[in-house]
C-alpha atoms as a PDB file:
ATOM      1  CA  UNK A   1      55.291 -36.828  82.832  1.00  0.00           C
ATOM      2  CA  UNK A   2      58.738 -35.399  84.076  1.00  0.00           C
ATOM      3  CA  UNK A   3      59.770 -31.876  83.283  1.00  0.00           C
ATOM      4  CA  UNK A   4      63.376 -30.603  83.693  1.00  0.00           C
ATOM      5  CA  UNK A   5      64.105 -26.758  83.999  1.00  0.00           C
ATOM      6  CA  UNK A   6      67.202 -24.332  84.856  1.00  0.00           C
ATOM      7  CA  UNK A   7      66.661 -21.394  86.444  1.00  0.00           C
ATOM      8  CA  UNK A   8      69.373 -19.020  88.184  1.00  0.00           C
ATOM      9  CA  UNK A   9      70.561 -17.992  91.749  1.00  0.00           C
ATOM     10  CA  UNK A  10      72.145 -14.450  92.182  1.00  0.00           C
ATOM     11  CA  UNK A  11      75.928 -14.833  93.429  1.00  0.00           C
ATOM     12  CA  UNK A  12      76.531 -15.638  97.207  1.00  0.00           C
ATOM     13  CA  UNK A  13      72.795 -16.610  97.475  1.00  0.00           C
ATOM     14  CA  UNK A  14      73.075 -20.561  97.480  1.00  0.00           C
ATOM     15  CA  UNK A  15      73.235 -21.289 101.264  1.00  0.00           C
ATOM     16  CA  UNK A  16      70.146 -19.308 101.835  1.00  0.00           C
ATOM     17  CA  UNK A  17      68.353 -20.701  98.520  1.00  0.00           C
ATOM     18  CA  UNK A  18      69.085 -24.021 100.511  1.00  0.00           C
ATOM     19  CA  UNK A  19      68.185 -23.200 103.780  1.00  0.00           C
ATOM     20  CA  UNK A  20      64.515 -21.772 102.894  1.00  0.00           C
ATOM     21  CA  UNK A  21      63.754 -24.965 100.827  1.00  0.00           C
ATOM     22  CA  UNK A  22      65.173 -26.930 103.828  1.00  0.00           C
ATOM     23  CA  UNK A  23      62.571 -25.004 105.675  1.00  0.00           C
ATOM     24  CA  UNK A  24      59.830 -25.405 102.874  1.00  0.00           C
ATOM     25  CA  UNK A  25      56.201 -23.847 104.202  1.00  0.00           C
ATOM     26  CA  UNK A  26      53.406 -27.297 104.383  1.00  0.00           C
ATOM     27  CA  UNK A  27      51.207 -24.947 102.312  1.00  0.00           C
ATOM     28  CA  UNK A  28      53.795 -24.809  99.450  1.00  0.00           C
ATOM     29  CA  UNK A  29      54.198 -28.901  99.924  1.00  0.00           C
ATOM     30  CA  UNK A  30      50.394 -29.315 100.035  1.00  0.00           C
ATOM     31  CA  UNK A  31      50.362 -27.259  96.970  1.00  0.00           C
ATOM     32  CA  UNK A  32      52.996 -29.073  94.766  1.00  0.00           C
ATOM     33  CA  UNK A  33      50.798 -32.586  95.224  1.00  0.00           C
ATOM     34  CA  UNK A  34      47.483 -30.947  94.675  1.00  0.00           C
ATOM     35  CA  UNK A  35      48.726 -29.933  91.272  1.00  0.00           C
ATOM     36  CA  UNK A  36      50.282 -32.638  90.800  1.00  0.00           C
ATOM     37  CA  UNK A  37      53.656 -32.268  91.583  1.00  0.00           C
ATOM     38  CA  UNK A  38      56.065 -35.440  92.840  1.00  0.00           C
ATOM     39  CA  UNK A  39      59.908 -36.509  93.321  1.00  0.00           C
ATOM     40  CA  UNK A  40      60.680 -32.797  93.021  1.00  0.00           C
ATOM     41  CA  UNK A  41      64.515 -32.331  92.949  1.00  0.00           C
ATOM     42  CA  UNK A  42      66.796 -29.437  92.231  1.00  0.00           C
ATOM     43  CA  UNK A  43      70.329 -29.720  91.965  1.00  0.00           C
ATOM     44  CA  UNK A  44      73.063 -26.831  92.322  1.00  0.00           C
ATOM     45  CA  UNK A  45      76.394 -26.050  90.140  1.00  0.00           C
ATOM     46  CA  UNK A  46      78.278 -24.189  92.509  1.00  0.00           C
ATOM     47  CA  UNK A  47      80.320 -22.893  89.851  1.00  0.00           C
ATOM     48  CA  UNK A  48      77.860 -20.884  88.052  1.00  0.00           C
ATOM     49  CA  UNK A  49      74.829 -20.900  90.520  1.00  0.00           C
ATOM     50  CA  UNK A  50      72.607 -22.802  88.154  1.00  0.00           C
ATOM     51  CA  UNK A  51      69.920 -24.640  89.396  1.00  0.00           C
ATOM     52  CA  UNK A  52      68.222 -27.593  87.748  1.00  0.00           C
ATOM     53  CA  UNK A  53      64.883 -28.757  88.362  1.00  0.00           C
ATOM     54  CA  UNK A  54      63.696 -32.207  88.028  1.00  0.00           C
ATOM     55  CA  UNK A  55      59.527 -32.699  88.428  1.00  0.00           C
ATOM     56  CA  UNK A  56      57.229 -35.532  87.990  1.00  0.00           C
ATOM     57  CA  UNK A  57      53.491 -34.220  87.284  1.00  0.00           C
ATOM     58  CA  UNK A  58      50.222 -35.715  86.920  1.00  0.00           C
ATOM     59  CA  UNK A  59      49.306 -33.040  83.652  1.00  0.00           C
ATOM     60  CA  UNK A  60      51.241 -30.136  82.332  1.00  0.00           C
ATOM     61  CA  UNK A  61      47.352 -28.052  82.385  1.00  0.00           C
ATOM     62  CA  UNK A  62      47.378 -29.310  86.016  1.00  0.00           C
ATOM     63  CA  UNK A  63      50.691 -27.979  86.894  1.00  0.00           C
ATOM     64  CA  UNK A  64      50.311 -24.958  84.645  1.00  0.00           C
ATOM     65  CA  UNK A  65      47.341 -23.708  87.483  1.00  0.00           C
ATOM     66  CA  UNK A  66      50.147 -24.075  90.118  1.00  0.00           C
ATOM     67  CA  UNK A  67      51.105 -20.862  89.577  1.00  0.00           C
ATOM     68  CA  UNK A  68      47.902 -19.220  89.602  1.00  0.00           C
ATOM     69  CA  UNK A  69      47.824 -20.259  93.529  1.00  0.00           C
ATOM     70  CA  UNK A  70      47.974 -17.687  96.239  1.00  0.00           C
ATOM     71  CA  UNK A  71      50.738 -19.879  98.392  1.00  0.00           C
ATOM     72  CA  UNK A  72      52.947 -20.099  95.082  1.00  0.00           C
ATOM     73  CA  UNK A  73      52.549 -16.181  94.779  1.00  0.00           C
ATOM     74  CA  UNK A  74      54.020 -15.632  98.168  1.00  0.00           C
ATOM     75  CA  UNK A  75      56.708 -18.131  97.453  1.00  0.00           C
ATOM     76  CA  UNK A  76      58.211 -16.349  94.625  1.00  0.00           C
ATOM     77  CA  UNK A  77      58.211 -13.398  96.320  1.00  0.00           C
ATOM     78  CA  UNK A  78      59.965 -14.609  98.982  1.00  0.00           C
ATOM     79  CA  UNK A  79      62.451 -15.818  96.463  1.00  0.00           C
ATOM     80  CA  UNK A  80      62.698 -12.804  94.897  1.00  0.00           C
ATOM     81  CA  UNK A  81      65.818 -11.724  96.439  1.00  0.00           C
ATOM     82  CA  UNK A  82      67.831 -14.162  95.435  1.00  0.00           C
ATOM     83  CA  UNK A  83      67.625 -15.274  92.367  1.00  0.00           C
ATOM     84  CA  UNK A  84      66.095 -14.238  89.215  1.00  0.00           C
ATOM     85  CA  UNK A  85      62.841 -13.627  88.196  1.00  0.00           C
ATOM     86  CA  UNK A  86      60.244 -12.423  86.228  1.00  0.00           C
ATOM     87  CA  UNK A  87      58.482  -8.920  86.808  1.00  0.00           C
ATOM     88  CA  UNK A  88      55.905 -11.481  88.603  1.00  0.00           C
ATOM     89  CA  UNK A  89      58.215 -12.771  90.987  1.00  0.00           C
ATOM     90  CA  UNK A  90      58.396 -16.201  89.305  1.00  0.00           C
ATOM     91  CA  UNK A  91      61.999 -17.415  88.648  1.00  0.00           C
ATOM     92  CA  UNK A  92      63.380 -17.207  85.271  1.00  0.00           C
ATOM     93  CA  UNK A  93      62.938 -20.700  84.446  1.00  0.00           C
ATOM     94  CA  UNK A  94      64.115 -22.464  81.174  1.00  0.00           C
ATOM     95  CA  UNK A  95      62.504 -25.803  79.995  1.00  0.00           C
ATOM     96  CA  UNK A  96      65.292 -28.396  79.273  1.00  0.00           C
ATOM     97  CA  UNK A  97      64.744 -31.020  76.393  1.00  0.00           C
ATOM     98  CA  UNK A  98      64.501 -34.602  77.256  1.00  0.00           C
ATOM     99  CA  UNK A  99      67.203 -36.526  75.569  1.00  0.00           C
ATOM    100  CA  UNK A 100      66.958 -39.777  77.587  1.00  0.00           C
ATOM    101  CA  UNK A 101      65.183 -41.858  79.947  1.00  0.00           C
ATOM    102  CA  UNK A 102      66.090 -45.047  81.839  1.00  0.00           C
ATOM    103  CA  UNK A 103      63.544 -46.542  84.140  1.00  0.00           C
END
């Protein structure tokens, strides 16, 4: 199953968004495959500081429990500061509709 998202960094914030997922904690890694989680990509428009998120998962229930995790709760808090979120720390994330797929 792939998922695609957008979600939204606050201006001046997209060398540092880069630079803590180039320095991505093992836990959080070890995390993303236990639920699931594979060929995880996000891309940047430097123009409007969008981000879009492209996941391959096992299960969306799987994945769903993700974010129920301790490690993922210290990730978004992390995050926190730069970009935006929810009153729970998670990024405000919107699903994007499929509209093709070439294998």
């Amino acid at each position: 199953m792939i998922k695609g998202f957008k979600m939204k960094l606050y201006e001046g914030m997209a060398a540092e968004y880069e630079k803590r997922h180039n320095a991505l904690w093992p836990e959080m890694k070890e995390m993303i495959h236990k639920y699931g989680g594979k060929n995880y990509t996000i891309f940047l428009d430097e123009k409007t500081n969008d981000l879009f998120g492209y996941i391959e998962i096992e299960s969306e229930e799987l994945w769903d429990k993700s974010a129920e995790t301790e490690i993922c709760g210290k990730w978004w808090e992390y995050m926190a500061d730069i970009m935006e979120t929810n009153q729970d720390n998670s990024p405000v994330s919107l699903p994007l509709k499929e509209v093709f797929h070439l294998d």
